[in-house]
C-alpha atoms as a PDB file:
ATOM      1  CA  UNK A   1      -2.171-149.602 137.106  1.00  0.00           C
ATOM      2  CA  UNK A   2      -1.631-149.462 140.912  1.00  0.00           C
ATOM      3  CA  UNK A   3       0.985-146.897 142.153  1.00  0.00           C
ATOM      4  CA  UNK A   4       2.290-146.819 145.709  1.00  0.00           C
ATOM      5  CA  UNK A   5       3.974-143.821 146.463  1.00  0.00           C
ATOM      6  CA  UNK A   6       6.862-143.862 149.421  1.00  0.00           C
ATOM      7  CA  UNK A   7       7.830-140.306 151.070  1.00  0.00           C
ATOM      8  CA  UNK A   8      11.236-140.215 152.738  1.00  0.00           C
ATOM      9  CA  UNK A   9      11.208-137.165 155.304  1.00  0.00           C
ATOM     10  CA  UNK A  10      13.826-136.252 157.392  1.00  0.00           C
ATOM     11  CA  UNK A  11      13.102-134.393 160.475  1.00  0.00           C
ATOM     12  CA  UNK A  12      16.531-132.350 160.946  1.00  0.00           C
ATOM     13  CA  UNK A  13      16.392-130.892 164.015  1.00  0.00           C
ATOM     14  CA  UNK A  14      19.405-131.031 165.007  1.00  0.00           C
ATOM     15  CA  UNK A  15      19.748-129.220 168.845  1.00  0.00           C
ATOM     16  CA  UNK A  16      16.086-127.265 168.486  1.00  0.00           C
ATOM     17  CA  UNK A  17      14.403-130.075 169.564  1.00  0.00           C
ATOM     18  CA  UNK A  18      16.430-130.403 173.416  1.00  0.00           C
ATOM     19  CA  UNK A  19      16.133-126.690 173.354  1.00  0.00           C
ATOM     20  CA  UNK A  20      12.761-126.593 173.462  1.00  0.00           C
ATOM     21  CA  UNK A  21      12.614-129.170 176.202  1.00  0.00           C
ATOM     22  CA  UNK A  22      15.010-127.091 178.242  1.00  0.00           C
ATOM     23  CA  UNK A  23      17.630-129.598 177.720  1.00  0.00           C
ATOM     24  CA  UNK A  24      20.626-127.193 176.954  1.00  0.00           C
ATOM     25  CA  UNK A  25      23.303-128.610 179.260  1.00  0.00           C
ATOM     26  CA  UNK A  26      26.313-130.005 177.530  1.00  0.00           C
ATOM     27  CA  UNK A  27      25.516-133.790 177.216  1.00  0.00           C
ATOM     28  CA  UNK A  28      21.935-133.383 175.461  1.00  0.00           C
ATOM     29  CA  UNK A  29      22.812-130.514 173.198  1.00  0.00           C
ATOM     30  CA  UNK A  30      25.682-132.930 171.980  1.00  0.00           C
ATOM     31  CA  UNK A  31      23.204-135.815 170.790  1.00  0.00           C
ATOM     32  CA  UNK A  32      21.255-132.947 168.624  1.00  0.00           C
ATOM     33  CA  UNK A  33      24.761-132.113 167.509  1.00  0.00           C
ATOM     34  CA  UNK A  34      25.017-135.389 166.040  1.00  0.00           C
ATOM     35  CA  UNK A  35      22.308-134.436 163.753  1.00  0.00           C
ATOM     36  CA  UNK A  36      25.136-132.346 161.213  1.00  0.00           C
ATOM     37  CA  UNK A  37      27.509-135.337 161.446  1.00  0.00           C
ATOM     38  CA  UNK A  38      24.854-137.687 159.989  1.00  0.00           C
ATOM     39  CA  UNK A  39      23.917-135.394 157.484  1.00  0.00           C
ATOM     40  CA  UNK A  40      26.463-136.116 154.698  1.00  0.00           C
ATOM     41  CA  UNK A  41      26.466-139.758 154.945  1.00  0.00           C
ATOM     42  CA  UNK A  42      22.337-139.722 154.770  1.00  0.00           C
ATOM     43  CA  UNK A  43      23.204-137.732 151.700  1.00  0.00           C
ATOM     44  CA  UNK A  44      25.174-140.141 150.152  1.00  0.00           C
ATOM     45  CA  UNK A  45      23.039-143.086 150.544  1.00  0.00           C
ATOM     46  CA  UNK A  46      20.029-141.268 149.169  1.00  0.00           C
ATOM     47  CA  UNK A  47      22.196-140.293 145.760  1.00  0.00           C
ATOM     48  CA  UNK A  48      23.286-144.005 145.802  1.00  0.00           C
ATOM     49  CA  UNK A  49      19.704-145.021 145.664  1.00  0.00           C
ATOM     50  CA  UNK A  50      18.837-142.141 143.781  1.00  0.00           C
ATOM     51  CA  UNK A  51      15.939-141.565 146.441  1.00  0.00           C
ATOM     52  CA  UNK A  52      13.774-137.944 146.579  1.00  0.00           C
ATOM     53  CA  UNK A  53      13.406-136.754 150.017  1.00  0.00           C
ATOM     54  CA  UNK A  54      12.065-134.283 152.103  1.00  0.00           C
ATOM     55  CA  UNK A  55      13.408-132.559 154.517  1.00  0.00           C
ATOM     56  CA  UNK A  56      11.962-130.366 157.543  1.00  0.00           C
ATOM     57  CA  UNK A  57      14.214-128.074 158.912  1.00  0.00           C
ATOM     58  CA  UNK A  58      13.412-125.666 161.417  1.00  0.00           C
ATOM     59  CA  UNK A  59      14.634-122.146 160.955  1.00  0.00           C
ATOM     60  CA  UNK A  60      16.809-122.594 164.221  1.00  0.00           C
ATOM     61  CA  UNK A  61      18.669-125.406 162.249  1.00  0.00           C
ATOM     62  CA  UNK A  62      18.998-123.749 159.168  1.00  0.00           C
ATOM     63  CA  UNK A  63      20.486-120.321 160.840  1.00  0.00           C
ATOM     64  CA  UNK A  64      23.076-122.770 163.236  1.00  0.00           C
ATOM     65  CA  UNK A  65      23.869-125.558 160.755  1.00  0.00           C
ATOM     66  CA  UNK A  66      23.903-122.863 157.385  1.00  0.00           C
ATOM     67  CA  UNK A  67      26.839-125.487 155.782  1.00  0.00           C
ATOM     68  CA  UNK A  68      24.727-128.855 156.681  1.00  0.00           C
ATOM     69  CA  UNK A  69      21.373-127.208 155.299  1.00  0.00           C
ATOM     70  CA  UNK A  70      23.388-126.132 151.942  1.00  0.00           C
ATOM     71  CA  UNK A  71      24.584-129.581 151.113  1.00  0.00           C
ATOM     72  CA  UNK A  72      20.660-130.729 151.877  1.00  0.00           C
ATOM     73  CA  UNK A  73      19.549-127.872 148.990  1.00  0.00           C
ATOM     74  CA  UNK A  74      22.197-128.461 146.663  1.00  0.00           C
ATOM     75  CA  UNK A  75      21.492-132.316 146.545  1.00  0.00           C
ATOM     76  CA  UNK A  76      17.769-131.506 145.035  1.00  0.00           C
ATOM     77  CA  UNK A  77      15.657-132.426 148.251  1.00  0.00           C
ATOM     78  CA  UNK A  78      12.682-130.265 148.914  1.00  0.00           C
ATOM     79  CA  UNK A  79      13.263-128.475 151.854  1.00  0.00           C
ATOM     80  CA  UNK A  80       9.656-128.431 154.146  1.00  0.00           C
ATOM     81  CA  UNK A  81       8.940-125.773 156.904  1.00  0.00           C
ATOM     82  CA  UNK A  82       9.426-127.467 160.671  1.00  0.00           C
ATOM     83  CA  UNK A  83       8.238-124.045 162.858  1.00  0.00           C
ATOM     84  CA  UNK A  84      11.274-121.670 163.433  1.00  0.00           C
ATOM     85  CA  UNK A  85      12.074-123.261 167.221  1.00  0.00           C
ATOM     86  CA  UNK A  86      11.245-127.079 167.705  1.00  0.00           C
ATOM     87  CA  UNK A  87       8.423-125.628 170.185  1.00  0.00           C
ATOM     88  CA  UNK A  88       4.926-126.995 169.201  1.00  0.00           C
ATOM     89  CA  UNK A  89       2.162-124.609 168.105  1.00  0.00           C
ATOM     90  CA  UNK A  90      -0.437-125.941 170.652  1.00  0.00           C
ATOM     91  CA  UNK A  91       1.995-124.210 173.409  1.00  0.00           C
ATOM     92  CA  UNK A  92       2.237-120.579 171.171  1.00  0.00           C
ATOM     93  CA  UNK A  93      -0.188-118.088 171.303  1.00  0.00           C
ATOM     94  CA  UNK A  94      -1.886-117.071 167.049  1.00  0.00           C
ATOM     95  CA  UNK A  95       0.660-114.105 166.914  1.00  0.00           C
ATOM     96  CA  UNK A  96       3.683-116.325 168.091  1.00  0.00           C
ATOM     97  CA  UNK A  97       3.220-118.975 165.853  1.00  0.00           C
ATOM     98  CA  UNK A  98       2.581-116.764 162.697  1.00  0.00           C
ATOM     99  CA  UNK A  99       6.042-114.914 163.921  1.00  0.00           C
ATOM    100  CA  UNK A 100       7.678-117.994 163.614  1.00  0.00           C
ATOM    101  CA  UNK A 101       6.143-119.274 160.810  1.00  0.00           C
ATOM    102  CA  UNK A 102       7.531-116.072 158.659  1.00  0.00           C
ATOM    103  CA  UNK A 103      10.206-116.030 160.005  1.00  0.00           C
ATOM    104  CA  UNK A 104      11.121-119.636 159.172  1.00  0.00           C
ATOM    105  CA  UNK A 105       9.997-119.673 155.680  1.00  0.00           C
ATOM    106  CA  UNK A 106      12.011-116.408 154.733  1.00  0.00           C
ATOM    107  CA  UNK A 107      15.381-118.564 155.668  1.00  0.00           C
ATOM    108  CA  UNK A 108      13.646-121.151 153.117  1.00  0.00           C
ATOM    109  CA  UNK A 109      12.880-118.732 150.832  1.00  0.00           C
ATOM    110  CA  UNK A 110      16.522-117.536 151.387  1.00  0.00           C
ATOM    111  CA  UNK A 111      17.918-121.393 150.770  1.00  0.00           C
ATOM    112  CA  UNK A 112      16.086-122.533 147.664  1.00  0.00           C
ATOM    113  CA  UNK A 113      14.699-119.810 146.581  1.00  0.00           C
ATOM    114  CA  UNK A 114      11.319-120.101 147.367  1.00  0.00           C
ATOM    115  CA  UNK A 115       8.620-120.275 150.198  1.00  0.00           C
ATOM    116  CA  UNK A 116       8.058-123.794 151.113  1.00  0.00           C
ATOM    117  CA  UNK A 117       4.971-125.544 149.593  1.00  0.00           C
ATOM    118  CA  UNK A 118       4.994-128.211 153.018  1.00  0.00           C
ATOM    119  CA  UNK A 119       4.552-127.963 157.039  1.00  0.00           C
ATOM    120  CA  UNK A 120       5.442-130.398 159.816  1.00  0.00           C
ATOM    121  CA  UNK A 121       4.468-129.052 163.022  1.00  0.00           C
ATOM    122  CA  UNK A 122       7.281-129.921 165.806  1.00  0.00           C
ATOM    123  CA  UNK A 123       6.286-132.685 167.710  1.00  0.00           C
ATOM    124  CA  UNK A 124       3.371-133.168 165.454  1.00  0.00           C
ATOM    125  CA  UNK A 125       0.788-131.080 167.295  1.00  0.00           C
ATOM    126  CA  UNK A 126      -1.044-128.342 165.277  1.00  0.00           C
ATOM    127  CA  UNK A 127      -2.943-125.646 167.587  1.00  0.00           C
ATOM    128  CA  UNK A 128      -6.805-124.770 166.129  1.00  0.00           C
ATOM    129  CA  UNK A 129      -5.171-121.287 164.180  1.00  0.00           C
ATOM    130  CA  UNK A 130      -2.467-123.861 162.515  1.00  0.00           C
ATOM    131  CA  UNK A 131      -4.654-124.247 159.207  1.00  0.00           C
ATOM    132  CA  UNK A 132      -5.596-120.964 158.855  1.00  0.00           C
ATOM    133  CA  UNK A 133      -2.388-120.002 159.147  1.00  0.00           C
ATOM    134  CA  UNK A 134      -1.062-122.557 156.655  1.00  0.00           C
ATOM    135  CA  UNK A 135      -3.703-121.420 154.468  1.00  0.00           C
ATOM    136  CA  UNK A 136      -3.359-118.013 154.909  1.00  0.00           C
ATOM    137  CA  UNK A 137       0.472-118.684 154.063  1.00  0.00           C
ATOM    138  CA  UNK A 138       0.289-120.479 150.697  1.00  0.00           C
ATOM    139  CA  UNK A 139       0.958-123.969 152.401  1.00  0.00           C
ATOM    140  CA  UNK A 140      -0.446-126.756 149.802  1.00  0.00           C
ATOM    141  CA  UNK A 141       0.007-129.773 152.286  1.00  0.00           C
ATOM    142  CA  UNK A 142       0.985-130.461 156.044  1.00  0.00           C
ATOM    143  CA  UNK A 143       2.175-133.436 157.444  1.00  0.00           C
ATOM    144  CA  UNK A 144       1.254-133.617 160.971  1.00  0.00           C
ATOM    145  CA  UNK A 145      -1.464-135.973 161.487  1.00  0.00           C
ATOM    146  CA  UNK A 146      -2.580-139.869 161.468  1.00  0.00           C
ATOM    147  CA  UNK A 147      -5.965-140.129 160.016  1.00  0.00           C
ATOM    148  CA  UNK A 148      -5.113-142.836 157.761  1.00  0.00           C
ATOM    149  CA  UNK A 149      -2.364-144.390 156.379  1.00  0.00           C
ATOM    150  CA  UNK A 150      -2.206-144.506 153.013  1.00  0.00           C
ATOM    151  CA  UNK A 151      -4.597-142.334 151.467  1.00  0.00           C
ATOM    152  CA  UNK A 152      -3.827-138.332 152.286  1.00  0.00           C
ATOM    153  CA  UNK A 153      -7.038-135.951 152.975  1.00  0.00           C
ATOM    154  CA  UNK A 154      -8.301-132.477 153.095  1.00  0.00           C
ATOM    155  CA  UNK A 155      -7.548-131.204 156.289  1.00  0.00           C
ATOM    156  CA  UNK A 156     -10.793-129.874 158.127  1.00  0.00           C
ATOM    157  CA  UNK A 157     -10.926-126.477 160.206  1.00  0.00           C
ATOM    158  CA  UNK A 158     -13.824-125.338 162.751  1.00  0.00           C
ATOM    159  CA  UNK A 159     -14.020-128.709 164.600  1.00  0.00           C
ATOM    160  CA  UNK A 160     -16.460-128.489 167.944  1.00  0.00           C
ATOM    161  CA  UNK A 161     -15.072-130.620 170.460  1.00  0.00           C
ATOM    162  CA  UNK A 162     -16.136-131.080 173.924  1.00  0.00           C
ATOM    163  CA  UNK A 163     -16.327-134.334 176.640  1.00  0.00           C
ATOM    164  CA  UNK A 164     -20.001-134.449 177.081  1.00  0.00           C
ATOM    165  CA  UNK A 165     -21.301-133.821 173.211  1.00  0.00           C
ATOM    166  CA  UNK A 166     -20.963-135.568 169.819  1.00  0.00           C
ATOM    167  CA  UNK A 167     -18.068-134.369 167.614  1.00  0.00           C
ATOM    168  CA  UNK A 168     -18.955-132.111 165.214  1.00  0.00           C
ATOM    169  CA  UNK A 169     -16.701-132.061 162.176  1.00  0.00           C
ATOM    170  CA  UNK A 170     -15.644-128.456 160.347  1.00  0.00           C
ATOM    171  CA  UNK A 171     -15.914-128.216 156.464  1.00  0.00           C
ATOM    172  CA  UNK A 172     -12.971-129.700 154.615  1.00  0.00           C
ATOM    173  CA  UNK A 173     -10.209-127.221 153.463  1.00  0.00           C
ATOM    174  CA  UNK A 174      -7.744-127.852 150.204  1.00  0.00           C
ATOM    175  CA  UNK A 175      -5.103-128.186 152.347  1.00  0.00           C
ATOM    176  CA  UNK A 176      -3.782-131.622 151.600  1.00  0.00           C
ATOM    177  CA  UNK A 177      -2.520-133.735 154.673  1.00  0.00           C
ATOM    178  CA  UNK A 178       0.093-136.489 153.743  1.00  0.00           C
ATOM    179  CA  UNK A 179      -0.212-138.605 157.455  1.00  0.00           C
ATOM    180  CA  UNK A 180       2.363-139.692 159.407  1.00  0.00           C
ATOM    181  CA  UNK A 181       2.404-142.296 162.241  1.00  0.00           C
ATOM    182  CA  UNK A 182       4.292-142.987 165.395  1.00  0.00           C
ATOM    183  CA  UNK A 183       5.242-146.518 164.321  1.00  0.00           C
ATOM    184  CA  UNK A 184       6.832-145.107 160.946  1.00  0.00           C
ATOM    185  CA  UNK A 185       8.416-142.513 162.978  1.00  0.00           C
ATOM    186  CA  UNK A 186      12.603-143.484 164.188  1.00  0.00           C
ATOM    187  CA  UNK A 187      12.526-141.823 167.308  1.00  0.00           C
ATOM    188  CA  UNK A 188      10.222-143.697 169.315  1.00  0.00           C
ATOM    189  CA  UNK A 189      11.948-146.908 168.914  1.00  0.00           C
ATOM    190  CA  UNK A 190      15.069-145.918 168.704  1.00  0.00           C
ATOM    191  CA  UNK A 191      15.694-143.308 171.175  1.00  0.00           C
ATOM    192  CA  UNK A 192      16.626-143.242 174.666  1.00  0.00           C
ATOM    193  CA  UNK A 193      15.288-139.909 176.353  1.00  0.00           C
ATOM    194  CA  UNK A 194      14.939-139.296 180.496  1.00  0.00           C
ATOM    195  CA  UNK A 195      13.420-135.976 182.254  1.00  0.00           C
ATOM    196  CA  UNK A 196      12.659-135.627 185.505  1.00  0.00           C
ATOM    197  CA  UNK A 197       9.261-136.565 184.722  1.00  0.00           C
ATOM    198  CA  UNK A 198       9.114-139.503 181.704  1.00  0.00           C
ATOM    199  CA  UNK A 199      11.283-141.538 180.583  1.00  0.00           C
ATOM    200  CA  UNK A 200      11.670-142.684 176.681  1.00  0.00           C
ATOM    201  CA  UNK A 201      13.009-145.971 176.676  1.00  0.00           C
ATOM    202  CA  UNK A 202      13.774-147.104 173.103  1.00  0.00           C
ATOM    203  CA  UNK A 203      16.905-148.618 172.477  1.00  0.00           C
ATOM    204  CA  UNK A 204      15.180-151.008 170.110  1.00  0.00           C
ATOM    205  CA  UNK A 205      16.541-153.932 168.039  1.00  0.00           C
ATOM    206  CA  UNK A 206      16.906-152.016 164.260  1.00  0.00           C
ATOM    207  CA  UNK A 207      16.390-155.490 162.398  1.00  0.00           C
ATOM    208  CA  UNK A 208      12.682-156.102 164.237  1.00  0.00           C
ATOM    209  CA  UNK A 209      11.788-152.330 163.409  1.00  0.00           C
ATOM    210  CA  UNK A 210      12.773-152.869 159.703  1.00  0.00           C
ATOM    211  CA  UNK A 211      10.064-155.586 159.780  1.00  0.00           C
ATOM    212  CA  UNK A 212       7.711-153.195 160.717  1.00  0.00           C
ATOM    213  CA  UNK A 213       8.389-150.733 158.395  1.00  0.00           C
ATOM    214  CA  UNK A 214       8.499-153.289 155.351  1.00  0.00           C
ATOM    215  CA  UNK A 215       5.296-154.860 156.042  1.00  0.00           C
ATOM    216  CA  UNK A 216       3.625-151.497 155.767  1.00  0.00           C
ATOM    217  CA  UNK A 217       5.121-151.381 152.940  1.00  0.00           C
ATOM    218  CA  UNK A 218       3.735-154.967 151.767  1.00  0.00           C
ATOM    219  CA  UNK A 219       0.378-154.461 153.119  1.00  0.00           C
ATOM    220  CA  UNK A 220      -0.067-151.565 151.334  1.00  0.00           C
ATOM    221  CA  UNK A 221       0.775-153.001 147.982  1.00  0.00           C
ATOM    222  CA  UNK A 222      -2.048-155.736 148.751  1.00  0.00           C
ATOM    223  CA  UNK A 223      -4.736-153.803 149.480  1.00  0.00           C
ATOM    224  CA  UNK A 224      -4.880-150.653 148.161  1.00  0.00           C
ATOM    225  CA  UNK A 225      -4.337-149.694 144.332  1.00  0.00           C
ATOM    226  CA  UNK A 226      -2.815-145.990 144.768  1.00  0.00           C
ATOM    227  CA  UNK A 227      -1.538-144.966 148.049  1.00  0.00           C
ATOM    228  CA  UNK A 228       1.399-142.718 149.806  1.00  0.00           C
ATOM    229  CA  UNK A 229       3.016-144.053 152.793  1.00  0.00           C
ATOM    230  CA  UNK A 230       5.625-141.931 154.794  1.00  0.00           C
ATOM    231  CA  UNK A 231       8.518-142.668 156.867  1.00  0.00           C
ATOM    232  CA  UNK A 232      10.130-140.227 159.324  1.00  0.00           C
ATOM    233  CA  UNK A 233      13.599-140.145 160.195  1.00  0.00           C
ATOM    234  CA  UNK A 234      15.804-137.511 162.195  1.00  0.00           C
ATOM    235  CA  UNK A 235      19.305-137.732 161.368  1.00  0.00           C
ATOM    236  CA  UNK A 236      20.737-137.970 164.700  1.00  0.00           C
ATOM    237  CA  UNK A 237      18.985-141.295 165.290  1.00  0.00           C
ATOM    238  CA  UNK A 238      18.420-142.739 162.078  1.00  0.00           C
ATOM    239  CA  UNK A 239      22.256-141.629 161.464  1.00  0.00           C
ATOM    240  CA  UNK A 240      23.529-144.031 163.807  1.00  0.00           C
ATOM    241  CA  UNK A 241      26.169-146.410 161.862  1.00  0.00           C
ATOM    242  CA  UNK A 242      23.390-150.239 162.985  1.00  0.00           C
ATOM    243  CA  UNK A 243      20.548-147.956 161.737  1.00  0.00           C
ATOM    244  CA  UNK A 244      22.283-146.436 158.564  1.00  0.00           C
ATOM    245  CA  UNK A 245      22.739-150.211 157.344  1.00  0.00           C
ATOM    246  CA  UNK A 246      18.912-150.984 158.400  1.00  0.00           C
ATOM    247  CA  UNK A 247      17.566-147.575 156.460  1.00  0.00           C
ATOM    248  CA  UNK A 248      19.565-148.865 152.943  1.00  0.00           C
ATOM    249  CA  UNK A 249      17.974-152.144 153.719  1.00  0.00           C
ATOM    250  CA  UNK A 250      14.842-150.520 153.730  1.00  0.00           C
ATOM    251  CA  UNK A 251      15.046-148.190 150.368  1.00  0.00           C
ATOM    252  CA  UNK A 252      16.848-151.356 148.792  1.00  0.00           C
ATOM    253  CA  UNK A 253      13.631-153.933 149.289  1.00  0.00           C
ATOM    254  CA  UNK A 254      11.305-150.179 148.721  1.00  0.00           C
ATOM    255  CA  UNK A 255      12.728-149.797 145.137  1.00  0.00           C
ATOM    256  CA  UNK A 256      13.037-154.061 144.540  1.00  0.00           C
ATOM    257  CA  UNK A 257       9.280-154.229 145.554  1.00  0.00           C
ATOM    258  CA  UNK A 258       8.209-151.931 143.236  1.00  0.00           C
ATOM    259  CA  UNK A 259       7.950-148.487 145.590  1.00  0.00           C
ATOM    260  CA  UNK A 260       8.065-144.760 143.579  1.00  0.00           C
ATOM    261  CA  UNK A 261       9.532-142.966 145.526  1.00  0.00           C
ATOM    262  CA  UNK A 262       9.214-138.693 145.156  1.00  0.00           C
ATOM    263  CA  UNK A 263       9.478-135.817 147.147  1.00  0.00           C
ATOM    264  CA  UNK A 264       5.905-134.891 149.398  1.00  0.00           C
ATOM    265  CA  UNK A 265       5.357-132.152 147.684  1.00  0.00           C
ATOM    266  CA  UNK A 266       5.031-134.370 144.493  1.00  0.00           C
ATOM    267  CA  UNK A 267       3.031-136.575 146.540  1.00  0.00           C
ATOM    268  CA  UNK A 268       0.425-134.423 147.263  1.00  0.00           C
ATOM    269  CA  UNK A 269       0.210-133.008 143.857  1.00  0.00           C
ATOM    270  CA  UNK A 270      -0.210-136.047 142.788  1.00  0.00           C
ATOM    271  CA  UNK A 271      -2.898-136.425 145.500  1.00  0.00           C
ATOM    272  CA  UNK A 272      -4.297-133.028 144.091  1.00  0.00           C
ATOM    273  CA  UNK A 273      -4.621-134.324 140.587  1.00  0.00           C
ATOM    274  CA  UNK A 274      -6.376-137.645 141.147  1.00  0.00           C
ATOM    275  CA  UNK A 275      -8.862-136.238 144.055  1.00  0.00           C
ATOM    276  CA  UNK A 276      -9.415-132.055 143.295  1.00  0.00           C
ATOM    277  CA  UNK A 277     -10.909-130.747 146.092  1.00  0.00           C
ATOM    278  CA  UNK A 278     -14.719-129.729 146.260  1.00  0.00           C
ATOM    279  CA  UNK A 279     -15.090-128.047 149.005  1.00  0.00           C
ATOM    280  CA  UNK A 280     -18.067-129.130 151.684  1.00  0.00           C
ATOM    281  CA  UNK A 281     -22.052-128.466 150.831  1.00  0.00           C
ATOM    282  CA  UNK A 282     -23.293-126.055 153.059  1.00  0.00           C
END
């Protein structure tokens, strides 16, 4: 019988993310700071729906907003590691990241009660120790990377990369990656972002993004017979009171067309069960 599996992750990162851009004067910080506000009414709708979610928190977030990351725990989410600053690994040296890495899951471990079983790297970009560390860790999935769409995969390691040669590929791991995409991702299309070097123009019309996000949804359910397909929302856009209505409209025709929804962790068990990994012949 076909299954189609929908992950609702929440990217909470609240003012970490204009931190690490250097944004830290009053104006920017306050649109992070919008992040907590949005928090309880995201809440709400997902225990109206009675919708699983996951949610990435960086360990910035859950030391600043303690109260906000609470009421996320005590609702029964699963709470997945985000890096401890919003600063992507790709810009850290091995020993950095792994600081941060411990450092974030022991405020997990703290919250729930356990290390957390999923990573998302901020700004989804993994540096080449990223899986070993996540191995190394106890990490069963990551959620970082567009590969595909709806099926996940075993992250590789050890790939040889260079301008003038052919690609050569490094051996599949059992790490378990649940991909993500841009176009499933709020932020782009919704948010309006200027440095003194790009500019983000979003801004977008929520009702022609909802079309977007259903027919994924549809396609999905046409061609393939089990499949995952994630969305990713940060509460200070997605919070927004046009874009609250447009996200219920969304898990409303999810659930009416059929959609299981569950946490990512259960999503890539799930995964795990159904494909075990072999690992590579050598």
């Amino acid at each position: 019988m076909p299954t189609h599996l929908i992950c609702i992750g929440f990217d909470f990162d609240a003012v970490s993310g204009f931190i690490a851009r250097g944004l830290t004067t009053p104006t920017p910080m306050s649109r992070g700071e919008f992040g907590p506000v949005a928090i309880p009414r995201i809440l709400a709708l997902l225990r109206r729906y009675e919708v699983p979610a996951t949610f990435f928190i960086p360990g910035h977030t859950l030391e600043t907003y303690r109260r906000e990351s609470d009421l996320v725990a005590e609702a029964g989410h699963e709470i997945g590691h985000h890096g401890w600053t919003h600063q992507p690994p790709s810009d850290m040296t091995r020993e950095q990241e792994e600081e941060g890495l411990v450092r974030a899951n022991e405020q997990i471990r703290k919250l729930t009660g356990r290390y957390a079983r999923g990573y998302r790297s901020p700004s989804w970009d993994l540096s080449p120790h990223s899986v070993d560390l996540l191995l190394q860790h106890g990490f069963i999935y990551e959620s970082s990377m567009m590969g595909d769409d709806y099926t996940p995969y075993r992250v590789r390691r050890g790939d040889v990369v260079t301008l003038d040669q052919p690609t050569v590929f490094g051996p599949r791991t059992p790490l378990i990656e649940l991909p993500i995409s841009w176009s499933l991702d709020d932020y782009p299309h919704f948010e309006f972002l200027r440095t003194k070097t790009t500019i983000l123009p979003g801004l977008m019309n929520a009702n022609s993004v909802l079309d977007n996000w259903v027919n994924d949804f549809v396609y999905m359910q046409q061609n393939v017979d089990w499949g995952v397909l994630s969305y990713t929302f940060h509460p200070f856009v997605i919070g927004r009171g046009h874009r609250m209505l447009v996200l219920e409209r969304l898990l409303r025709t999810l659930k009416e067309g059929g959609a299981v929804f569950c946490t990512m962790e259960q999503a890539a068990a799930a995964y795990d069960a159904k494909f075990p990994f072999e690992s590579d012949p050598t």
